[in-house]
N, C-alpha and C. Protein backbone atom coordinates (compact mmCIF):
# COMPACT_ATOMS: atom_id res chain seq x y z
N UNK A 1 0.84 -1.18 0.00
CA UNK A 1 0.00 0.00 0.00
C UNK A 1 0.89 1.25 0.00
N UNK A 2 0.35 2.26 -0.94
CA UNK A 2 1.38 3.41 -1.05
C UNK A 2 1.02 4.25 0.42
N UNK A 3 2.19 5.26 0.50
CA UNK A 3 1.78 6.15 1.89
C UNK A 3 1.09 7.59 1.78
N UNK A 4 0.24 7.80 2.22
CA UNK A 4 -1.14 8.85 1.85
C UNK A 4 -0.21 10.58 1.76
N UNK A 5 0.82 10.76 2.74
CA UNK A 5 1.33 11.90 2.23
C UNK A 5 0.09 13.10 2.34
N UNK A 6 -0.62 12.88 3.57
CA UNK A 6 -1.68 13.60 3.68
C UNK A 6 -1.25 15.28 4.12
N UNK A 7 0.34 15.52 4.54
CA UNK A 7 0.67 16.97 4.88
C UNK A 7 0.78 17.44 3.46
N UNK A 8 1.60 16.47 2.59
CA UNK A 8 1.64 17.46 0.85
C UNK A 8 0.35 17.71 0.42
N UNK A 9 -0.43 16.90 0.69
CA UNK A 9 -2.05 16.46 -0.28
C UNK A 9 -2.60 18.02 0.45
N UNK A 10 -2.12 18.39 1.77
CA UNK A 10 -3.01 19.58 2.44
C UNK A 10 -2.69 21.43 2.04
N UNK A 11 -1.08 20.76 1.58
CA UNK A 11 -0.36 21.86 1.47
C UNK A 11 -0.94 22.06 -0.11
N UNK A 12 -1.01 20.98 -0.99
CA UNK A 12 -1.33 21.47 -2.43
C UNK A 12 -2.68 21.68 -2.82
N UNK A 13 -3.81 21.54 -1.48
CA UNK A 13 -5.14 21.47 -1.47
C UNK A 13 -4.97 23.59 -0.98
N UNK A 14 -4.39 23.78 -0.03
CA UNK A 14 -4.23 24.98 0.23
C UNK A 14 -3.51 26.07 -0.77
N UNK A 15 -3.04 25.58 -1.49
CA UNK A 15 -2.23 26.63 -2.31
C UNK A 15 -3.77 26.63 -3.64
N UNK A 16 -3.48 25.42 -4.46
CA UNK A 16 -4.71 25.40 -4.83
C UNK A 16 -6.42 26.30 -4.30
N UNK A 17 -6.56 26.01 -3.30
CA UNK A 17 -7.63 27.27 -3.27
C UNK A 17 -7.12 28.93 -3.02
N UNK A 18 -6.13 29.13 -2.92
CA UNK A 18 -5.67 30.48 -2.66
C UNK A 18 -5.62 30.71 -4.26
N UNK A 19 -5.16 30.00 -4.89
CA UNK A 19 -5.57 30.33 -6.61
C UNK A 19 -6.85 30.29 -6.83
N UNK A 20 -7.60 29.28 -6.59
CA UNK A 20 -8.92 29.65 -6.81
C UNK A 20 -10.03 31.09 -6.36
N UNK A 21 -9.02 31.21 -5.28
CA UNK A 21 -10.07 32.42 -3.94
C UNK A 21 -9.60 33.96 -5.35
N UNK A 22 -8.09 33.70 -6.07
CA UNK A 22 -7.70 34.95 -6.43
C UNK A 22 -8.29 34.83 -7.56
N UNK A 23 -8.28 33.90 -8.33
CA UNK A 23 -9.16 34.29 -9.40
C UNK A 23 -10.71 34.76 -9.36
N UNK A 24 -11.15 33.79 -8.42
CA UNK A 24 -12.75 34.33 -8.48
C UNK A 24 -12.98 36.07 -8.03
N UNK A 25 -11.78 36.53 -7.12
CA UNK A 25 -12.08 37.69 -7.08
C UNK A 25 -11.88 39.04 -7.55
N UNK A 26 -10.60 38.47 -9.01
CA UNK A 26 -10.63 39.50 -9.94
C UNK A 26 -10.79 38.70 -11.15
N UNK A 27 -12.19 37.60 -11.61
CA UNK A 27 -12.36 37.29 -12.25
C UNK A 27 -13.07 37.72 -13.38
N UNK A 28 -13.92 38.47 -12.56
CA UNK A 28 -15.52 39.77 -13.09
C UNK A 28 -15.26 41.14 -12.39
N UNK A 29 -14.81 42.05 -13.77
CA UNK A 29 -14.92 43.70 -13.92
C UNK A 29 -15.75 44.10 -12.86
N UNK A 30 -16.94 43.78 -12.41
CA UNK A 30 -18.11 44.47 -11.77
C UNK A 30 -17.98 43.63 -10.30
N UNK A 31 -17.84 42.60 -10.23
CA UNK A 31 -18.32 41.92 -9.09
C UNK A 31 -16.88 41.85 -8.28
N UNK A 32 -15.63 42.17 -8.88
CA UNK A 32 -14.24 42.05 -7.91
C UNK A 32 -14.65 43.46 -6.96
N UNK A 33 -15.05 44.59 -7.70
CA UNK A 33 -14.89 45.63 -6.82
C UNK A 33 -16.09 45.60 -5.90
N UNK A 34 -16.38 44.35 -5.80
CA UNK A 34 -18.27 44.12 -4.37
C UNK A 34 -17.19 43.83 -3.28
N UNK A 35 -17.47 44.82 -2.03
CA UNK A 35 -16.90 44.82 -0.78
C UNK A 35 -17.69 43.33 -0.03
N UNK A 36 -16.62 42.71 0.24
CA UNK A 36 -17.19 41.51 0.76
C UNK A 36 -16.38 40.72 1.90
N UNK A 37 -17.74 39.91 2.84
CA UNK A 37 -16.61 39.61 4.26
C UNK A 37 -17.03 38.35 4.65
N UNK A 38 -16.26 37.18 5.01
CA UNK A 38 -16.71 36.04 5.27
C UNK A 38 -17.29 35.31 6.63
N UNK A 39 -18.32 35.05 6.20
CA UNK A 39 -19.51 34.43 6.92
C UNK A 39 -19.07 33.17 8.04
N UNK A 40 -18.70 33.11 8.79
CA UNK A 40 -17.82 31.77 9.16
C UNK A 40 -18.67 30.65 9.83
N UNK A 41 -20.14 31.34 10.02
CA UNK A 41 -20.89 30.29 10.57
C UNK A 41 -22.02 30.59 11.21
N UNK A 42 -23.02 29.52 10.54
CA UNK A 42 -24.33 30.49 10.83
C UNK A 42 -25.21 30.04 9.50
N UNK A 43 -26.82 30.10 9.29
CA UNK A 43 -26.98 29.85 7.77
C UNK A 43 -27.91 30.58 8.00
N UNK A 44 -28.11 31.79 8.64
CA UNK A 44 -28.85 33.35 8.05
C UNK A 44 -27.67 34.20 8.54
N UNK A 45 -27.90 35.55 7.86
CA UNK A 45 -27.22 36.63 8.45
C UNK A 45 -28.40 37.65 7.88
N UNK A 46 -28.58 39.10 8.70
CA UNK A 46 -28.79 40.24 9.15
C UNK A 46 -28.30 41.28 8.45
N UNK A 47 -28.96 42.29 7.89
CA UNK A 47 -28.31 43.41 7.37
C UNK A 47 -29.18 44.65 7.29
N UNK A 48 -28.65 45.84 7.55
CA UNK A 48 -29.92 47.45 7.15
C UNK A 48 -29.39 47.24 5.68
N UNK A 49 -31.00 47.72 5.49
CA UNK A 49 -30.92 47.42 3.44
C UNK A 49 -31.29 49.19 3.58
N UNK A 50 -30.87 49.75 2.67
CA UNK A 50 -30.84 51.22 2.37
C UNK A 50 -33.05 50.97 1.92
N UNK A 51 -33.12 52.20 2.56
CA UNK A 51 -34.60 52.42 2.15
C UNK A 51 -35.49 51.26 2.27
N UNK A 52 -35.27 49.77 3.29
CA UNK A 52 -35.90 48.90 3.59
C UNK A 52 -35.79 48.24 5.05
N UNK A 53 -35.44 48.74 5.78
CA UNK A 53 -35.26 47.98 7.08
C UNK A 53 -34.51 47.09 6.93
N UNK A 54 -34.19 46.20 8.07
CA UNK A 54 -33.68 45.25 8.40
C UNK A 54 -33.93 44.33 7.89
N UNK A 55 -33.01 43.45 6.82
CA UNK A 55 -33.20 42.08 6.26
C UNK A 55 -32.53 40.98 6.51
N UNK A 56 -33.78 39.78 6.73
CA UNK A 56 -33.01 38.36 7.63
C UNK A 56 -33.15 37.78 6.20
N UNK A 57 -31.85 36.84 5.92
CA UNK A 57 -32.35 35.69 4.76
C UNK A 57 -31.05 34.97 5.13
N UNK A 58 -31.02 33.83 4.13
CA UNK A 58 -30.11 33.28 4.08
C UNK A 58 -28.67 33.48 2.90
N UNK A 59 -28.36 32.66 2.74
CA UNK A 59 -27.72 32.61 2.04
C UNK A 59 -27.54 31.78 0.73
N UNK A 60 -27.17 31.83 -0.32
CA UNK A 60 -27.03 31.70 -1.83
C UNK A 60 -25.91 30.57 -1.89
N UNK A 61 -26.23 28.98 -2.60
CA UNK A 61 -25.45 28.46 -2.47
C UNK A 61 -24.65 28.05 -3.62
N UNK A 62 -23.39 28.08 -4.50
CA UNK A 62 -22.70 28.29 -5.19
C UNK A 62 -21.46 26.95 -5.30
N UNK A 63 -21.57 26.60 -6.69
CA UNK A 63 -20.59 25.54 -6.62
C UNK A 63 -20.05 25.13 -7.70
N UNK A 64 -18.84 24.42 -7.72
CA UNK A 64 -18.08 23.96 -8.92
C UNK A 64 -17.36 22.64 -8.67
N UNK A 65 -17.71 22.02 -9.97
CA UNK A 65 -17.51 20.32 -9.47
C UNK A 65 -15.72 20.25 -10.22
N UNK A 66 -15.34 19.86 -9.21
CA UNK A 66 -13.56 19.26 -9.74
C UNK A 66 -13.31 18.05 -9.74
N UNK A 67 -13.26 17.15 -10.79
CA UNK A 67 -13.23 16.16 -11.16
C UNK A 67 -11.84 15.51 -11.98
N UNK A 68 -10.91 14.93 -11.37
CA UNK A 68 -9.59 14.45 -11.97
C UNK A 68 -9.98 12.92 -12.45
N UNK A 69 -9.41 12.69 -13.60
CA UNK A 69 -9.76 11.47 -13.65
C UNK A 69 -8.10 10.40 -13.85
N UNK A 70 -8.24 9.37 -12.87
CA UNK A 70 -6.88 8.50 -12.33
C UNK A 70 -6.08 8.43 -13.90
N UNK A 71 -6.33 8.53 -15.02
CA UNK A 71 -5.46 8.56 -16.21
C UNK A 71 -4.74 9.90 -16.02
N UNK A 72 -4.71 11.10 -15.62
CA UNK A 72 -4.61 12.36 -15.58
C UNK A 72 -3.70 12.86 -14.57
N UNK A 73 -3.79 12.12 -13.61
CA UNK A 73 -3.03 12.36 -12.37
C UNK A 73 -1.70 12.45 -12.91
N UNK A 74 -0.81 11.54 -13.46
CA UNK A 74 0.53 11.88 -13.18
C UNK A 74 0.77 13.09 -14.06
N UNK A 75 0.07 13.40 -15.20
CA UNK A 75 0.69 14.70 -15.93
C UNK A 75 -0.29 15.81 -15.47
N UNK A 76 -0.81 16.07 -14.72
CA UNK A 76 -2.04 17.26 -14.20
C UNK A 76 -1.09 18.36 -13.09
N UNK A 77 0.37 18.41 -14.16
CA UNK A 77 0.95 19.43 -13.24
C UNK A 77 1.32 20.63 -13.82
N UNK A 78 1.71 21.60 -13.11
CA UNK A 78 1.88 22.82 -13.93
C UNK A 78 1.01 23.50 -14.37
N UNK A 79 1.20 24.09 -15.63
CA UNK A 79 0.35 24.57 -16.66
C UNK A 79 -0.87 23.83 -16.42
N UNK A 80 -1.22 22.14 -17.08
CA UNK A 80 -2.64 21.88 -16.90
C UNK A 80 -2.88 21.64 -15.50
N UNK A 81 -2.36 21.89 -14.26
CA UNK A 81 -2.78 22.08 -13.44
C UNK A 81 -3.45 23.16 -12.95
N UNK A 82 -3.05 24.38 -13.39
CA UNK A 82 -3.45 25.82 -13.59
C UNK A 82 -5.02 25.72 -14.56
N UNK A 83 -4.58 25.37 -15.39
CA UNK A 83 -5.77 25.72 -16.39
C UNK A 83 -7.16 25.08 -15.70
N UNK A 84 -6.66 23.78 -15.34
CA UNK A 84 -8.08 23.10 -14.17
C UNK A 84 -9.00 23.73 -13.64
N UNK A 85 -7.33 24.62 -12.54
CA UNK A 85 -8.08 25.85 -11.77
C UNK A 85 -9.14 26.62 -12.09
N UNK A 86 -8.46 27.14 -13.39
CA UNK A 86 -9.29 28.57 -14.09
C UNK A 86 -10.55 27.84 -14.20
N UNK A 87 -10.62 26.63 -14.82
CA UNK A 87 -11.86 26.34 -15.45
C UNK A 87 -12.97 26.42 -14.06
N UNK A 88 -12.53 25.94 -12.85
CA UNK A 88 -13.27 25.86 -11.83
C UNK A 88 -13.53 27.35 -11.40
N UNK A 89 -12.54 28.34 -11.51
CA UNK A 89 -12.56 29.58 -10.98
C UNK A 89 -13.60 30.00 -11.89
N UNK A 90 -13.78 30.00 -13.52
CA UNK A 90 -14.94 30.81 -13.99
C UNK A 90 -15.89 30.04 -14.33
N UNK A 91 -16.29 29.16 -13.63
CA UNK A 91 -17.68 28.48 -13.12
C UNK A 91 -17.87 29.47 -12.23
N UNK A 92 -16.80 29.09 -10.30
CA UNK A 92 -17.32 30.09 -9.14
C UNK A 92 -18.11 31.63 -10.09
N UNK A 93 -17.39 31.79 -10.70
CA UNK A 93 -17.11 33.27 -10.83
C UNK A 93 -18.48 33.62 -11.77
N UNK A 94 -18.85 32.85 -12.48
CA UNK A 94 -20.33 33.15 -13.34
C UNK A 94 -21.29 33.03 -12.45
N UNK A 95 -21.05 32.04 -11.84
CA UNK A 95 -22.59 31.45 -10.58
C UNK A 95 -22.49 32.99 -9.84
N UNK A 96 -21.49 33.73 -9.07
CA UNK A 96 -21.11 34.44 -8.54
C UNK A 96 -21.97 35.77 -8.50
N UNK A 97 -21.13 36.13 -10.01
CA UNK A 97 -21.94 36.96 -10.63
C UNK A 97 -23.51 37.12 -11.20
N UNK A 98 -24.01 36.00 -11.49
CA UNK A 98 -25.27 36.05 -11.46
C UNK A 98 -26.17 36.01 -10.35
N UNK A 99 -25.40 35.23 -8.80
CA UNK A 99 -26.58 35.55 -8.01
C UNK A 99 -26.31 37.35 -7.37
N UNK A 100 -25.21 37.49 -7.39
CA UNK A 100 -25.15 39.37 -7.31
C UNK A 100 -26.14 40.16 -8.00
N UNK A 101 -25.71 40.02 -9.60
CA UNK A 101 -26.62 40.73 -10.30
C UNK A 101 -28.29 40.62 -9.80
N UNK A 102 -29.00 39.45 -9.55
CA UNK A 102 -30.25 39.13 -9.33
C UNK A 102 -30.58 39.36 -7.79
N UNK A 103 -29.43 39.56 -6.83
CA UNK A 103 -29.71 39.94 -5.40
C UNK A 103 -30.01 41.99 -5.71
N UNK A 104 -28.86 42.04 -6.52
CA UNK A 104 -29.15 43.64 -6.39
C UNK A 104 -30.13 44.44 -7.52
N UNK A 105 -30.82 43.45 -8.42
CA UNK A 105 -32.59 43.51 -8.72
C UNK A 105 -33.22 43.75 -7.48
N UNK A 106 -33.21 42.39 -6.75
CA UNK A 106 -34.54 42.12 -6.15
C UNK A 106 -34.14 43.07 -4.87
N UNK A 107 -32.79 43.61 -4.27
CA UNK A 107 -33.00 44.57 -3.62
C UNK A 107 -33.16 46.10 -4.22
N UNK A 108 -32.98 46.58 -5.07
CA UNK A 108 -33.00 47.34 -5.51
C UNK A 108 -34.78 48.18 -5.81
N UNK A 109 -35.17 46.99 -6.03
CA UNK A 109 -36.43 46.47 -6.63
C UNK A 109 -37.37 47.37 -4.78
N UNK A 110 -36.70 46.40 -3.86
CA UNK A 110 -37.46 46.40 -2.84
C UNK A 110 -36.96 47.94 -2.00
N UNK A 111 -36.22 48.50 -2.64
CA UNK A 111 -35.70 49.72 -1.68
C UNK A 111 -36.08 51.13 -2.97
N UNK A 112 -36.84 50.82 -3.76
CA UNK A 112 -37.29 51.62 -4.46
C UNK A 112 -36.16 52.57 -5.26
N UNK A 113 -35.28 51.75 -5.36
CA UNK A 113 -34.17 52.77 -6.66
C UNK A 113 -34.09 52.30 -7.88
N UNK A 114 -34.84 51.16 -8.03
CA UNK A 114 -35.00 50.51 -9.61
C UNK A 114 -35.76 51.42 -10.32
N UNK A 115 -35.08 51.96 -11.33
CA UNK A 115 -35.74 52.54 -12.35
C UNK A 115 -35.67 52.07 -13.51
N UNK A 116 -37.56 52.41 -14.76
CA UNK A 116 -37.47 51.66 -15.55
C UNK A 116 -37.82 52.65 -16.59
N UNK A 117 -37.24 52.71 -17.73
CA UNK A 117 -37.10 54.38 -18.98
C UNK A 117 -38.41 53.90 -19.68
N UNK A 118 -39.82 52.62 -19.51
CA UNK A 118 -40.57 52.33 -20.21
C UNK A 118 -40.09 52.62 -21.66
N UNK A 119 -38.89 52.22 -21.85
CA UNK A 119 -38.83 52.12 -23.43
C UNK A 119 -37.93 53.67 -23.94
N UNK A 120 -38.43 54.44 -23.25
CA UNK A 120 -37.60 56.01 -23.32
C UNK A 120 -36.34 55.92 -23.75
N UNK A 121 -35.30 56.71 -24.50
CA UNK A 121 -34.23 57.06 -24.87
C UNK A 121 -33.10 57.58 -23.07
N UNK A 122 -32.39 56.63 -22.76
CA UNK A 122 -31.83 57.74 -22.14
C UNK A 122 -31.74 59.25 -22.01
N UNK A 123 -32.22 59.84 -20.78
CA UNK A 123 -31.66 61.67 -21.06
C UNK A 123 -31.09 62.32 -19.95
N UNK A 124 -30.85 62.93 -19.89
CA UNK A 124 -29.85 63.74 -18.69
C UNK A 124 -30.82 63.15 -17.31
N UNK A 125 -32.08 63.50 -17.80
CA UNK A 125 -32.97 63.50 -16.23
C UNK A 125 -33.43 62.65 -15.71
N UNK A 126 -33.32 61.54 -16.39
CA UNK A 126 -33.29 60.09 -16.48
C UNK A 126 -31.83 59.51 -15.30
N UNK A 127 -31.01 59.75 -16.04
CA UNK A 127 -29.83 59.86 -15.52
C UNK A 127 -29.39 60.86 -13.64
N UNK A 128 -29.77 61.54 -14.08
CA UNK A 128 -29.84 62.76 -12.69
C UNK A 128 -30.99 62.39 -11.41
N UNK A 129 -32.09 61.78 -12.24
CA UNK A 129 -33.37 60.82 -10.72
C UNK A 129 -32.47 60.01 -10.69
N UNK A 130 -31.72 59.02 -11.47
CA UNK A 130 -30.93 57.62 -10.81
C UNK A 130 -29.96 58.07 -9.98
N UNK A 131 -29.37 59.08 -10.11
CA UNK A 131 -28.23 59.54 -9.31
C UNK A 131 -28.60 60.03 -7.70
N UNK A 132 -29.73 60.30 -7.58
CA UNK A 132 -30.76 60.83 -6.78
C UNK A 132 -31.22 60.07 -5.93
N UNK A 133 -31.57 58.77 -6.76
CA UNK A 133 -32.28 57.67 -5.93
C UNK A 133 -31.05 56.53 -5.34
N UNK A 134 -29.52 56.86 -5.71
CA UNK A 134 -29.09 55.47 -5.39
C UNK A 134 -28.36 56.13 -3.81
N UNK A 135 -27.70 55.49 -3.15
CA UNK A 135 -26.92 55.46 -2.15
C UNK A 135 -25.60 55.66 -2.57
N UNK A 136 -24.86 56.86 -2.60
CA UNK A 136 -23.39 56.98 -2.47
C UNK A 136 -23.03 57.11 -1.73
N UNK A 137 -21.12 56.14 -1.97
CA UNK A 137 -20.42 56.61 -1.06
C UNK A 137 -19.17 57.52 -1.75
N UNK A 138 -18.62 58.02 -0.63
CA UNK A 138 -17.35 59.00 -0.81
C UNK A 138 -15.95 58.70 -0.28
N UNK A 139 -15.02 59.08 -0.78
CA UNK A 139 -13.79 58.81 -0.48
C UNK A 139 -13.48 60.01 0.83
N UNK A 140 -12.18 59.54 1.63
CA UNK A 140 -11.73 60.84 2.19
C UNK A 140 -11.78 62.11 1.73
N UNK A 141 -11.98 62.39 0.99
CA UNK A 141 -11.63 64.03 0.30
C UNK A 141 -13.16 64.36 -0.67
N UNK A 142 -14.10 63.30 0.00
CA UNK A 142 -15.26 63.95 -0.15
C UNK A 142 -15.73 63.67 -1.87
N UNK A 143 -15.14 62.80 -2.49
CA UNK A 143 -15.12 62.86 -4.06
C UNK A 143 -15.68 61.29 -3.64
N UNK A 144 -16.70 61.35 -4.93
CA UNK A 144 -17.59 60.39 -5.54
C UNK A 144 -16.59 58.50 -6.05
N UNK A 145 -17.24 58.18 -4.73
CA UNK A 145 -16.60 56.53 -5.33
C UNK A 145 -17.41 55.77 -6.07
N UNK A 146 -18.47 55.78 -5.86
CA UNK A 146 -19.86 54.79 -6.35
C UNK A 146 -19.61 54.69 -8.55
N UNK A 147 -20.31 53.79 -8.57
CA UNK A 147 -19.79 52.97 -10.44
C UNK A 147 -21.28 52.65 -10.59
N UNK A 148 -21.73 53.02 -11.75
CA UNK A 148 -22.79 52.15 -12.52
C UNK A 148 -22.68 51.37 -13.39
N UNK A 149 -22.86 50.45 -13.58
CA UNK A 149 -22.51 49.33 -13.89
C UNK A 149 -23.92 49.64 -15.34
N UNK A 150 -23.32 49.69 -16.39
CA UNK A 150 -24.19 49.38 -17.47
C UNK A 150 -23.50 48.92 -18.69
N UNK A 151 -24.58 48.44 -19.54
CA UNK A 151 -23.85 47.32 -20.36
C UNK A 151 -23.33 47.91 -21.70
N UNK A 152 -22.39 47.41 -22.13
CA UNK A 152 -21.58 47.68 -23.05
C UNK A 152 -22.09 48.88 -24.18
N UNK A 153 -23.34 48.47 -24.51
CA UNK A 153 -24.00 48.83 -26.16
C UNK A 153 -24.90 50.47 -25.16
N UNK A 154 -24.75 50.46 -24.11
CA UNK A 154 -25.31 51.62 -23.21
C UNK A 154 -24.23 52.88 -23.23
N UNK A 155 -22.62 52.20 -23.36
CA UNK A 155 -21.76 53.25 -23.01
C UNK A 155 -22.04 54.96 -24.07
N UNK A 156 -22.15 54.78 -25.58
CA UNK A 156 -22.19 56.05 -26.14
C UNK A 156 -23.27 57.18 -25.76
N UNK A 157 -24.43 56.59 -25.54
CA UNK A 157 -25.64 57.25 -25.07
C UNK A 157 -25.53 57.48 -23.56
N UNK A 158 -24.72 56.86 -22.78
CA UNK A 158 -24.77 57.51 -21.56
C UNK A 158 -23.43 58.84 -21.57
N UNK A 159 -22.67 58.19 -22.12
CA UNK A 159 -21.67 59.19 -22.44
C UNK A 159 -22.24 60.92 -23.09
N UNK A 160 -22.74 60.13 -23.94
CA UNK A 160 -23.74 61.80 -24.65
C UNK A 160 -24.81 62.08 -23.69
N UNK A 161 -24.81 61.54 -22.44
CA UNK A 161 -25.75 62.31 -21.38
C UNK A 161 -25.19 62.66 -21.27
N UNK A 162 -23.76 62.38 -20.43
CA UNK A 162 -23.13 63.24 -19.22
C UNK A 162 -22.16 64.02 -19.62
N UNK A 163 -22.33 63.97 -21.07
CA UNK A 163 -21.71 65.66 -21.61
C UNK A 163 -22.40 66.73 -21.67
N UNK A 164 -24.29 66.26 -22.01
CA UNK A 164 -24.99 66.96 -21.95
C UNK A 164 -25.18 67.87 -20.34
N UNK A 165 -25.04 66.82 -19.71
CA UNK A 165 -25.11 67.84 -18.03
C UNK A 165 -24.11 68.27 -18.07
N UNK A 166 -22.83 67.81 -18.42
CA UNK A 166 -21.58 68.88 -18.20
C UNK A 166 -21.71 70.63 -19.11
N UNK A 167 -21.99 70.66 -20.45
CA UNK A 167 -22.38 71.40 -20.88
C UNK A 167 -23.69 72.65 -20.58
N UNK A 168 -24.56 71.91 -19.96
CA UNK A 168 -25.75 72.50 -19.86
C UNK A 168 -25.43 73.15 -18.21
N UNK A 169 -26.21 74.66 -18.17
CA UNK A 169 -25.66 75.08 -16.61
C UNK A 169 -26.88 74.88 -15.84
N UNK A 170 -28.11 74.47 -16.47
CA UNK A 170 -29.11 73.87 -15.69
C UNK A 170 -28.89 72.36 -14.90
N UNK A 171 -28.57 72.12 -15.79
CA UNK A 171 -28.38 70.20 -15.41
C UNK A 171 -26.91 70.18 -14.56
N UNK A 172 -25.79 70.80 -15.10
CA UNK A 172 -24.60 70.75 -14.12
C UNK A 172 -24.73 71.16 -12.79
N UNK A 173 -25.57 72.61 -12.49
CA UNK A 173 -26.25 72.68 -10.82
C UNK A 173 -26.91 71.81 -10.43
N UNK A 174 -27.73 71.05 -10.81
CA UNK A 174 -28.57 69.84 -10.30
C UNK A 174 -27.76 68.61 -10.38
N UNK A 175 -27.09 68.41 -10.67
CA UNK A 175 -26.02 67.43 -10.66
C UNK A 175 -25.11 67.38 -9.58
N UNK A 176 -25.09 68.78 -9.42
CA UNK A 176 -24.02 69.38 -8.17
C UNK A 176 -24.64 69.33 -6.32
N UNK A 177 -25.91 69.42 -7.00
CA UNK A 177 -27.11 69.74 -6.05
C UNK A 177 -27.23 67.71 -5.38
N UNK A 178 -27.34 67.16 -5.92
CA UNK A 178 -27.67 65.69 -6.21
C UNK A 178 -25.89 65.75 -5.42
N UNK A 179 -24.66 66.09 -5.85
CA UNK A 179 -24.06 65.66 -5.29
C UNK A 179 -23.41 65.58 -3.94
N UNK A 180 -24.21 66.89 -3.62
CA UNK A 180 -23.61 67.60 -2.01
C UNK A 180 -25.17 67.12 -1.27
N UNK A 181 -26.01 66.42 -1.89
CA UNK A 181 -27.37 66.04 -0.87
C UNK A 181 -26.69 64.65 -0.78
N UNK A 182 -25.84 63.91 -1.28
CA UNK A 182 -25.15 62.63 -1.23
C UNK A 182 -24.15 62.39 -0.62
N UNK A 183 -23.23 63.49 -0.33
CA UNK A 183 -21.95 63.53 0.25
C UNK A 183 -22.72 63.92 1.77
N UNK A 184 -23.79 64.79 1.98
CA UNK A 184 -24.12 64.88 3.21
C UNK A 184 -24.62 64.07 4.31
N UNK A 185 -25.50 62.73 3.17
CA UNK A 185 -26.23 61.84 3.46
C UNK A 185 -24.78 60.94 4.12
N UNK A 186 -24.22 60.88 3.19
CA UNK A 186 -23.06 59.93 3.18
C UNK A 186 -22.31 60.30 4.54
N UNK A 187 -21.81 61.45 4.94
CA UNK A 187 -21.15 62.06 6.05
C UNK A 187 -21.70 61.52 7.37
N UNK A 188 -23.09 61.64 7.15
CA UNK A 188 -24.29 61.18 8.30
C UNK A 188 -24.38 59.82 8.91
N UNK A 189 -24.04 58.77 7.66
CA UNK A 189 -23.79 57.83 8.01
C UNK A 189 -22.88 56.78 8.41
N UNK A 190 -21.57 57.84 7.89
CA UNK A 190 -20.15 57.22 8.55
C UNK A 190 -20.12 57.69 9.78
N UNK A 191 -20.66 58.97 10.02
CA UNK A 191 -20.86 59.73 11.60
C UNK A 191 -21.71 58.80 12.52
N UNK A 192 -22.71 57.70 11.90
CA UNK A 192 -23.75 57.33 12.68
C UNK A 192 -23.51 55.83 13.12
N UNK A 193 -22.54 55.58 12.36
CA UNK A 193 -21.78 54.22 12.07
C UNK A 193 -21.37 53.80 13.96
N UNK A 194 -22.05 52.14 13.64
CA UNK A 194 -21.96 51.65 14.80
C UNK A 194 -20.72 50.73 14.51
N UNK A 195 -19.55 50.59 15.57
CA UNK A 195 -18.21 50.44 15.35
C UNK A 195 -18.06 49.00 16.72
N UNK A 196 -17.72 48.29 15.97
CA UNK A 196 -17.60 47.08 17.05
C UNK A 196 -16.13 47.09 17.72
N UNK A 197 -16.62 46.37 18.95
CA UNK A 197 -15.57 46.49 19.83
C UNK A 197 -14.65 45.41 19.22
C-alpha cells in the first residue's frame, strides 16, 4: 500500500484554493470591486438594506464540481494544473456573478431605486433621478466613489448624457445639487456608524 502523504495532499489542497479564492475575485470587472466579508458560521445573516429595514435571509449556495480522472493524475501538473483551476474559478465566478446581479434587482427592486425608462431614450434626467435615488459613497476628500454598472452597447448614449449635463448650466447645478445632498447623506452615516468592539 502506497503512503497517503496527507501533509503534501493539504499543502497542495491549500495553495490550490488560494488560486482559486484569487481568481474568483478579480475574475468579473463588476463583481471584484463588491466589498465583501466572510460568513464563518451560521446559515442566516442580518443586514440594514438602504430604504428597507432590516433584512433576515439566508444565504445563496454556489458551486463547482472538480473532477480528476486517475489517467490524468501523473501529468495534471503545472500549466494543466493551472488551467483546471481557471476552469473551476470561472464556473465560481459566473454562478457568482449572477446571483449578485439578481440579489441587487430584487433589492433594488425592494428599496425603491429601480428605475425603468418604459422604453424612453436615455436623457440627462433620467440619468440625474438615478443619481438621486441610489446610495453613495465617498472617499476621504469627499469625491464620488460609487460605479454604474451598465452594459456595453449603453456606453455612447450615456456618455452623450453626461456631456450633456456637463455642458448644460441647468443640469450641471442639479447634478451638483444631487451631489452635495449625497456627500451629506453619506457624512451622516459614517458619523452614525456603529463600530464594534
Amino acid at each position: 500500500m502506497l503512503p497517503d502523504f496527507t501533509s503534501l495532499k493539504a499543502e497542495i489542497q491549500k495553495i490550490a484554493f488560494a488560486k482559486v479564492r484569487h481568481l474568483v475575485d478579480t475574475g468579473d470587472p463588476v463583481f471584484s470591486q463588491v466589498k465583501r466579508f466572510i460568513q464563518h458560521e451560521g446559515r442566516e445573516m442580518r443586514y440594514e438594506q438602504y430604504g428597507g429595514g432590516t433584512v433576515q435571509e439566508g444565504a445563496d449556495e454556489i458551486g463547482a464540481k472538480f473532477e480528476i480522472q486517475i489517467a490524468d493524475v501523473p501529468t495534471l501538473v503545472g500549466e494543466k494544473f493551472d488551467a483546471k483551476l481557471r476552469e473551476m474559478a470561472q464556473e465560481l465566478t459566473s454562478q457568482s456573478a449572477k446571483v449578485f446581479f439578481k440579489k441587487v434587482g430584487e433589492t433594488s427592486e425592494k428599496a425603491g431605486t429601480s428605475f425603468d425608462a418604459g422604453g424612453k431614450p436615455l436623457s440627462p434626467e433620467m440619468l440625474l433621478d438615478m443619481m438621486g435615488n441610489s446610495q453613495m459613497e465617498f472617499d476621504s476628500d469627499g469625491k464620488p466613489t460609487h460605479s454604474f454598472v451598465i452594459h456595453p452597447d449603453m456606453f455612447p448614449a450615456v456618455k452623450k448624457v453626461a456631456e450633456q449635463i456637463e455642458n448644460d448650466p441647468e443640469l450641471r447645478r442639479r447634478n451638483t445639487e444631487i451631489l452635495e445632498r449625497q456627500r451629506e447623506a453619506w457624512a451622516a452615516r459614517e458619523s452614525n456608524r456603529k463600530l464594534v468592539d
